[in-house]
C-alpha atoms as a PDB file:
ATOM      1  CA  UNK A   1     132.158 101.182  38.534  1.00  0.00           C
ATOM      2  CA  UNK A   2     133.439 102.694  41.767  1.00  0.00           C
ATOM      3  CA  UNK A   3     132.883 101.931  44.797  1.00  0.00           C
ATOM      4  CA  UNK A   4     130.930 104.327  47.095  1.00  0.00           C
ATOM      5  CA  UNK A   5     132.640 105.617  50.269  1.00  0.00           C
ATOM      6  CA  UNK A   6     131.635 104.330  53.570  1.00  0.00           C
ATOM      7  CA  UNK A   7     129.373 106.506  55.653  1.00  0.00           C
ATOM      8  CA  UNK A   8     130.747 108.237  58.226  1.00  0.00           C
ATOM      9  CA  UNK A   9     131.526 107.235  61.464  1.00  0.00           C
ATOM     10  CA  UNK A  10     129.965 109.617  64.674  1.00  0.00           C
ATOM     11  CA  UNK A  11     133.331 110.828  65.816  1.00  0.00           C
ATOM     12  CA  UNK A  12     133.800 112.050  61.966  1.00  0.00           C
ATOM     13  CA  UNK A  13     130.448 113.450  61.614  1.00  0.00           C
ATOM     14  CA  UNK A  14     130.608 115.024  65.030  1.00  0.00           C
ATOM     15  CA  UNK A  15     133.938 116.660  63.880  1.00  0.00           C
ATOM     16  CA  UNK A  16     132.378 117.781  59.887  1.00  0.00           C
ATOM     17  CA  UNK A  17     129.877 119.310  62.255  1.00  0.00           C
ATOM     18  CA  UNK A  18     132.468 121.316  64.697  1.00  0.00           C
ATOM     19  CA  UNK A  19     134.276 122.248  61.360  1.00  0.00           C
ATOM     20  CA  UNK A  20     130.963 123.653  59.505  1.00  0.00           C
ATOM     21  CA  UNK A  21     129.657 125.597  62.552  1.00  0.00           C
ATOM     22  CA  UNK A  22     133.129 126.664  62.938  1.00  0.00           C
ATOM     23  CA  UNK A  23     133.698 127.951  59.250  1.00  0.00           C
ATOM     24  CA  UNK A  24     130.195 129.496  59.613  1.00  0.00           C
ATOM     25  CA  UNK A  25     130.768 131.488  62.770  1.00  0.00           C
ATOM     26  CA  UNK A  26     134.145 132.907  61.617  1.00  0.00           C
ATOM     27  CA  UNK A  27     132.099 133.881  57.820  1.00  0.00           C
ATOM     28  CA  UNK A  28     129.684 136.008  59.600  1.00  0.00           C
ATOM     29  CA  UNK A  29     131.924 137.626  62.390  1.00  0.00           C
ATOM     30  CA  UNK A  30     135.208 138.670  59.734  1.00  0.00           C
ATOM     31  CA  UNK A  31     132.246 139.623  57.237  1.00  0.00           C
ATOM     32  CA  UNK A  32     130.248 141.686  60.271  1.00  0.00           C
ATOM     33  CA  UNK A  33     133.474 143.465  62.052  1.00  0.00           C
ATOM     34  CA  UNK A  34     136.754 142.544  60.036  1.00  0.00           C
ATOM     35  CA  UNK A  35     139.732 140.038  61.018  1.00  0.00           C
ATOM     36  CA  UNK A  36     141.246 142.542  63.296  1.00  0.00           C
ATOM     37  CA  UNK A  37     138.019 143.116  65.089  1.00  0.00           C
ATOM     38  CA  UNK A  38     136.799 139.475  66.291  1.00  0.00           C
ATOM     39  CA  UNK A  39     138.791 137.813  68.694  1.00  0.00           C
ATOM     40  CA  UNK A  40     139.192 133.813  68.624  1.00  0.00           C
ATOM     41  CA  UNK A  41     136.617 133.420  72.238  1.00  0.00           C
ATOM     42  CA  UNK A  42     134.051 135.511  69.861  1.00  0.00           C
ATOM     43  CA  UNK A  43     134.283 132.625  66.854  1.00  0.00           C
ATOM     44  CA  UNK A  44     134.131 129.765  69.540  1.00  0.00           C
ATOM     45  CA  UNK A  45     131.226 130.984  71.371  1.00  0.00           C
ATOM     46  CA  UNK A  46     129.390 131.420  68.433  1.00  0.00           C
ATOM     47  CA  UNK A  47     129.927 128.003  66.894  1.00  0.00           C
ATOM     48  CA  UNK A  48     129.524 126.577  70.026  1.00  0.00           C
ATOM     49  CA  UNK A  49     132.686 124.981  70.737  1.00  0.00           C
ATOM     50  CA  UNK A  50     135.531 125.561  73.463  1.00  0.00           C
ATOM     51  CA  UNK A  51     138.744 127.220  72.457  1.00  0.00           C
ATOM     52  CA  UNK A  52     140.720 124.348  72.885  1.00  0.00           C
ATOM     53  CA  UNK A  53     138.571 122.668  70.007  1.00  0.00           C
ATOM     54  CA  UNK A  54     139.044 125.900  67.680  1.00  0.00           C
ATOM     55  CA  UNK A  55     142.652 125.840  68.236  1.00  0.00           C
ATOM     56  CA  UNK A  56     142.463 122.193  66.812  1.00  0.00           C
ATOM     57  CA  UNK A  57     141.022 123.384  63.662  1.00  0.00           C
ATOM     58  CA  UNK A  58     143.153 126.475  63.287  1.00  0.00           C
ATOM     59  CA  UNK A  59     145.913 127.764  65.573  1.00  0.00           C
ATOM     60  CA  UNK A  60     145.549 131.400  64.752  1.00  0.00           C
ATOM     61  CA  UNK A  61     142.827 133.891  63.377  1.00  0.00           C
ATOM     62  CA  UNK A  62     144.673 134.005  60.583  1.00  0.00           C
ATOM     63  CA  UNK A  63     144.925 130.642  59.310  1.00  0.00           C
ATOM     64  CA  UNK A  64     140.780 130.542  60.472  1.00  0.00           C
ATOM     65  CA  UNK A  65     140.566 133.459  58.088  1.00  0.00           C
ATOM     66  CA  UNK A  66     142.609 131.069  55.465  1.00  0.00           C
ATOM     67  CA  UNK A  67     139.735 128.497  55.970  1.00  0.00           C
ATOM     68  CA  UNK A  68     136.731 130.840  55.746  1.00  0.00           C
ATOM     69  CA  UNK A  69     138.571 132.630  52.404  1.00  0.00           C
ATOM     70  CA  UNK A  70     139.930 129.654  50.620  1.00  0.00           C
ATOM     71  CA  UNK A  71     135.890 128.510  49.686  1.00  0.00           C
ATOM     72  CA  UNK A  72     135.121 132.085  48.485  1.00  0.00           C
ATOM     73  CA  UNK A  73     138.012 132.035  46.355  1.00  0.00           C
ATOM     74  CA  UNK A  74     137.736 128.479  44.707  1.00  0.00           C
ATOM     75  CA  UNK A  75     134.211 129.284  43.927  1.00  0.00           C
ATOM     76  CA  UNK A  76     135.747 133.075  42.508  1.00  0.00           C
ATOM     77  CA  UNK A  77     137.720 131.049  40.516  1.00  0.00           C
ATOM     78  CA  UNK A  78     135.484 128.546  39.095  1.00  0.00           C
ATOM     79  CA  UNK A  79     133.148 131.755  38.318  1.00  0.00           C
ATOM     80  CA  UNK A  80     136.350 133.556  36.225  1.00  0.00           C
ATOM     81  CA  UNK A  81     136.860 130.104  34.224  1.00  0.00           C
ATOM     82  CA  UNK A  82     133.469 129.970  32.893  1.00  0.00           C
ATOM     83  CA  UNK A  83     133.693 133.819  32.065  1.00  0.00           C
ATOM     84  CA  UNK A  84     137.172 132.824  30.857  1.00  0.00           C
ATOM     85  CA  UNK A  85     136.303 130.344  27.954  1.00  0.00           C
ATOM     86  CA  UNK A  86     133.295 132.365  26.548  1.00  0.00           C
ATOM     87  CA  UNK A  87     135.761 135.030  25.808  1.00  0.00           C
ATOM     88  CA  UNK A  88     138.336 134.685  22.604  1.00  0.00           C
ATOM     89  CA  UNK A  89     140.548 137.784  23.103  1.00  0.00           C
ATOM     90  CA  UNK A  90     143.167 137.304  25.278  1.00  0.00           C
ATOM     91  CA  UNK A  91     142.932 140.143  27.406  1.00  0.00           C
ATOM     92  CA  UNK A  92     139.728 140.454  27.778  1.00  0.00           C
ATOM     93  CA  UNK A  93     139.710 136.520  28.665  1.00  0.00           C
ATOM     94  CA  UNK A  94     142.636 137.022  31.564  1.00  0.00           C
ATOM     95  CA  UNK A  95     140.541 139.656  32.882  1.00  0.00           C
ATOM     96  CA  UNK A  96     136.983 138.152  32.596  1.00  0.00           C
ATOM     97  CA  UNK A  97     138.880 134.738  34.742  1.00  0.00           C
ATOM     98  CA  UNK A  98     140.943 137.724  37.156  1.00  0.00           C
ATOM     99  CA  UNK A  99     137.693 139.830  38.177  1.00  0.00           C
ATOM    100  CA  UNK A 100     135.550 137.535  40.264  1.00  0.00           C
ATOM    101  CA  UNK A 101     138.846 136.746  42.333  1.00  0.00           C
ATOM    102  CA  UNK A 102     139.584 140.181  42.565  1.00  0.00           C
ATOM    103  CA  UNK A 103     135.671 141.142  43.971  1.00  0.00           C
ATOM    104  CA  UNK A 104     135.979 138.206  46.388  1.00  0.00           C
ATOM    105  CA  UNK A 105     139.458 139.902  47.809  1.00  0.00           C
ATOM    106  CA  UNK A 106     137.458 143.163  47.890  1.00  0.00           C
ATOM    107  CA  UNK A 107     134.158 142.040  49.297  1.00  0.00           C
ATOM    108  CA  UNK A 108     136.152 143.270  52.894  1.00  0.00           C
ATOM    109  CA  UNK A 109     139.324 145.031  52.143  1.00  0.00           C
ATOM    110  CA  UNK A 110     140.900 144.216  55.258  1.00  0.00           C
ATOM    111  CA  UNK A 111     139.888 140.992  55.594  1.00  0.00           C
ATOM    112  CA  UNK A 112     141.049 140.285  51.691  1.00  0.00           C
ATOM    113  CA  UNK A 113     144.788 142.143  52.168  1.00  0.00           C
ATOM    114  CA  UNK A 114     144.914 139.938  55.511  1.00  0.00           C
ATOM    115  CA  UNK A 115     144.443 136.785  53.745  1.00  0.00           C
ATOM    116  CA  UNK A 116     147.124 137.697  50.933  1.00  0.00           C
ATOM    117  CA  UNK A 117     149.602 137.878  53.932  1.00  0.00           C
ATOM    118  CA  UNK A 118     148.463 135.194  55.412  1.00  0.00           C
ATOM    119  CA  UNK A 119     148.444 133.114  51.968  1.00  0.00           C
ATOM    120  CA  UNK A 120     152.504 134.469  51.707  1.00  0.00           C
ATOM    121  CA  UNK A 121     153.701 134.488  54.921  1.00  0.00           C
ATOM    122  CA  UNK A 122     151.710 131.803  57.034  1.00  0.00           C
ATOM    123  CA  UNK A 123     153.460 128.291  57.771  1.00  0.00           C
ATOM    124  CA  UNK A 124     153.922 125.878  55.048  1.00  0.00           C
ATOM    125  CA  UNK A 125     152.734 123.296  57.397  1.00  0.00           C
ATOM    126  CA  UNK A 126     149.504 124.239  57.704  1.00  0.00           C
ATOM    127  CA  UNK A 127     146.716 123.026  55.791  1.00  0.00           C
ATOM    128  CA  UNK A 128     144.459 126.160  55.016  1.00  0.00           C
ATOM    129  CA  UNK A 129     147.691 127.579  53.870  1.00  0.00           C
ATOM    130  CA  UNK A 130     148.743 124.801  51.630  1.00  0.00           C
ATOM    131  CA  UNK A 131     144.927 125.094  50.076  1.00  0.00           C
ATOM    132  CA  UNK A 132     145.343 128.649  49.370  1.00  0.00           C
ATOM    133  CA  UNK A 133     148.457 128.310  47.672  1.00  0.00           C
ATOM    134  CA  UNK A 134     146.777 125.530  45.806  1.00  0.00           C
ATOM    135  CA  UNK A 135     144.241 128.033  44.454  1.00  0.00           C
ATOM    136  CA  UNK A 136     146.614 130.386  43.653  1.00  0.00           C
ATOM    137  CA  UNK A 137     148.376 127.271  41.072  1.00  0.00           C
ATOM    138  CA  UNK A 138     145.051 126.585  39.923  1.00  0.00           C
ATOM    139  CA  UNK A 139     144.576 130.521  38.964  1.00  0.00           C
ATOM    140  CA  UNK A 140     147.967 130.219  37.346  1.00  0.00           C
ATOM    141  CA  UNK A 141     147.015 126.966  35.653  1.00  0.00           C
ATOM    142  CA  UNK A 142     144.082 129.046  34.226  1.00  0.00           C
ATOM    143  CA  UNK A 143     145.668 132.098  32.978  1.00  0.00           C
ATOM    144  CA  UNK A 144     148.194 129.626  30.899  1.00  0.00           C
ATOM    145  CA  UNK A 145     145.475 127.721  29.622  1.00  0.00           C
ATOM    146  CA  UNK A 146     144.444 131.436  28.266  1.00  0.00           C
ATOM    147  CA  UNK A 147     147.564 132.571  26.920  1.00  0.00           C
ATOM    148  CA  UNK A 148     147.920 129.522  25.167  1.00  0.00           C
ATOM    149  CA  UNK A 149     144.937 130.040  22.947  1.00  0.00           C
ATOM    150  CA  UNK A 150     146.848 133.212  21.855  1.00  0.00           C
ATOM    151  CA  UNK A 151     149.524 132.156  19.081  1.00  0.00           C
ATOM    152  CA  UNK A 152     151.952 134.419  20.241  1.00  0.00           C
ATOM    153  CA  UNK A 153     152.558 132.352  23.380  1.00  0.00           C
ATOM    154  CA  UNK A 154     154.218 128.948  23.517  1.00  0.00           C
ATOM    155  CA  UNK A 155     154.079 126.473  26.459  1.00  0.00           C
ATOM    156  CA  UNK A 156     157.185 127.944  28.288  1.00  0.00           C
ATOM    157  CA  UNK A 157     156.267 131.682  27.967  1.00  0.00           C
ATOM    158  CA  UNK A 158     152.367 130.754  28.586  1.00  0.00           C
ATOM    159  CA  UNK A 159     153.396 129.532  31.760  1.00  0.00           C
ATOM    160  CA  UNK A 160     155.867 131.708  32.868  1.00  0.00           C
ATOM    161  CA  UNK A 161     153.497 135.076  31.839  1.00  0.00           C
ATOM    162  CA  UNK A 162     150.691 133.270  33.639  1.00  0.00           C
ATOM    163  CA  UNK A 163     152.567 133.549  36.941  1.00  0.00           C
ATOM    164  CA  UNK A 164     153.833 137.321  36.502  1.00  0.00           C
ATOM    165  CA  UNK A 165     149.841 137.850  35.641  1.00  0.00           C
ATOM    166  CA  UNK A 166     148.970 136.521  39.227  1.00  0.00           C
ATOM    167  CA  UNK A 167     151.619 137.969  40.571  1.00  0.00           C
ATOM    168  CA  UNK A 168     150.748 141.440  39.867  1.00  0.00           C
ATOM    169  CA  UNK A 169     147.325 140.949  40.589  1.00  0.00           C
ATOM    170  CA  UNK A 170     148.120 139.982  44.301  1.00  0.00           C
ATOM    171  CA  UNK A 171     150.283 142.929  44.843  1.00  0.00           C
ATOM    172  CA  UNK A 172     147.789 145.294  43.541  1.00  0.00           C
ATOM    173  CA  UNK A 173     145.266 143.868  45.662  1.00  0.00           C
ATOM    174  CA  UNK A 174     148.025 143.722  48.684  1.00  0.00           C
ATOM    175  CA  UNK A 175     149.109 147.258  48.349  1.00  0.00           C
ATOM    176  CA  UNK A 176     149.063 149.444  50.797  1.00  0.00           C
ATOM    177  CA  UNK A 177     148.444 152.881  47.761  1.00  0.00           C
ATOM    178  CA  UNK A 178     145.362 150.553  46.662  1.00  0.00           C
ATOM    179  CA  UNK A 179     143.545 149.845  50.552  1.00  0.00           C
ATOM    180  CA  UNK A 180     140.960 152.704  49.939  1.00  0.00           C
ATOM    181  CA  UNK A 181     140.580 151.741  45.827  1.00  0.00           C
ATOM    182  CA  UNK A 182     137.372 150.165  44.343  1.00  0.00           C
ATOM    183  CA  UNK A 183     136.536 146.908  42.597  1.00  0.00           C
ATOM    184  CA  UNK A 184     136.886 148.603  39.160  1.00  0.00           C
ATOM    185  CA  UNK A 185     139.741 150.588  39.845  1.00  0.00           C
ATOM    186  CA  UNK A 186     141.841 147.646  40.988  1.00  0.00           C
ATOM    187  CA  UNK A 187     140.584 145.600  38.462  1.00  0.00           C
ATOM    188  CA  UNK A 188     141.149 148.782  35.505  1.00  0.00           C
ATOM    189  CA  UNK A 189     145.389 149.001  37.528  1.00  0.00           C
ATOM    190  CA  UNK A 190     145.127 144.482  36.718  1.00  0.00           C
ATOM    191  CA  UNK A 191     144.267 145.031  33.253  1.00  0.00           C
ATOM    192  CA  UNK A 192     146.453 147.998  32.293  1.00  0.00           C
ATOM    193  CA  UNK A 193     149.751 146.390  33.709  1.00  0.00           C
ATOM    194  CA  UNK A 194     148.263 142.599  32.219  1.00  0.00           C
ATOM    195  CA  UNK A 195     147.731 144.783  28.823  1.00  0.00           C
ATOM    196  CA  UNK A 196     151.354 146.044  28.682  1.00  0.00           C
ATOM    197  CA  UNK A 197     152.789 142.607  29.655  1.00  0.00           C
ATOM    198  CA  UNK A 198     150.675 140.967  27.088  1.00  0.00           C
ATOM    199  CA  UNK A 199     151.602 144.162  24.168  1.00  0.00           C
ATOM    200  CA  UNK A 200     147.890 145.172  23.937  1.00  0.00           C
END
């Protein structure tokens, strides 16, 4: 039987509190105007907080954008398992576990090709990063589990497909050619490239 945790302390619910109102201000301004067009003093005003105590939660917009991002795409992800395992054919299966990710990186285009640079290039050290890089082994993690149900695939080349399969769903999503393309016509670019990598 495990023990439950202790209750929080003030100082640690003061700071959930800073965190949630924080998360919550920079969801509705980079949903309202875009990363590029809120500025840090914007997101601290509206949570309420100084600058000085957004800065200790994330040191750029970026890695606030990171924070606000990574809880879309865990629950994207959770979404594209369940649609995952009720599906037997391969293909179909990657794509059914690939297309809520892909609609959460669309939802704002901007926004969504910001956080893949953010997820590549933004410091190791940080935390939001490390999460989002987390998610994107977890995604991986999935699309093996997939291939594996396919015969074709053993553990080695499950594994190392699964990572060319994220891979060229990020870069499709990150392009540049794609920044003016739908939901379904990045997901239909996914799903051709995934079908010739996969033989279909």
């Amino acid at each position: 039987m495990s023990t439950p945790a202790p209750p929080l302390g003030r100082r640690e619910r003061n700071k959930q509190q800073k965190l949630e109102r924080i998360t919550a201000a920079a969801t509705e301004l980079f949903a309202e105007h875009g990363i590029d067009d809120v500025t840090t003093q914007q997101i601290a005003e509206k949570a309420d907080v100084g600058t000085g105590t957004l800065f200790l939660y994330a040191k750029t917009k970026g890695e606030l954008l990171l924070l606000v991002q990574n809880a879309h795409y865990a629950v994207a992800l959770e979404t594209g398992r369940a649609a995952a395992e009720a599906t037997s054919d391969t293909l179909e299966a990657a794509m059914a576990l690939l297309r809520p990710i892909i609609e959460c990186n669309r939802a704002q285009i901007e926004n969504g090709r910001t956080y893949l640079r953010e997820m590549v290039f933004g410091s190791a050290t940080d935390a939001h990063h490390a999460e989002a890089l987390r998610i994107v082994g977890d995604t991986e993690s999935a699309l093996a589990d997939i291939l594996r149900r396919d015969p074709r695939f053993d553990e080695n080349r499950s594994v190392v497909l699964a990572r060319i399969v994220s891979a060229v769903m990020f870069v499709t999503m990150a392009a540049s050619v794609n920044a003016e393309s739908s939901i379904d016509e990045i997901a239909q670019d996914v799903r051709t490239q995934v079908g010739a990598l996969l033989d279909r």
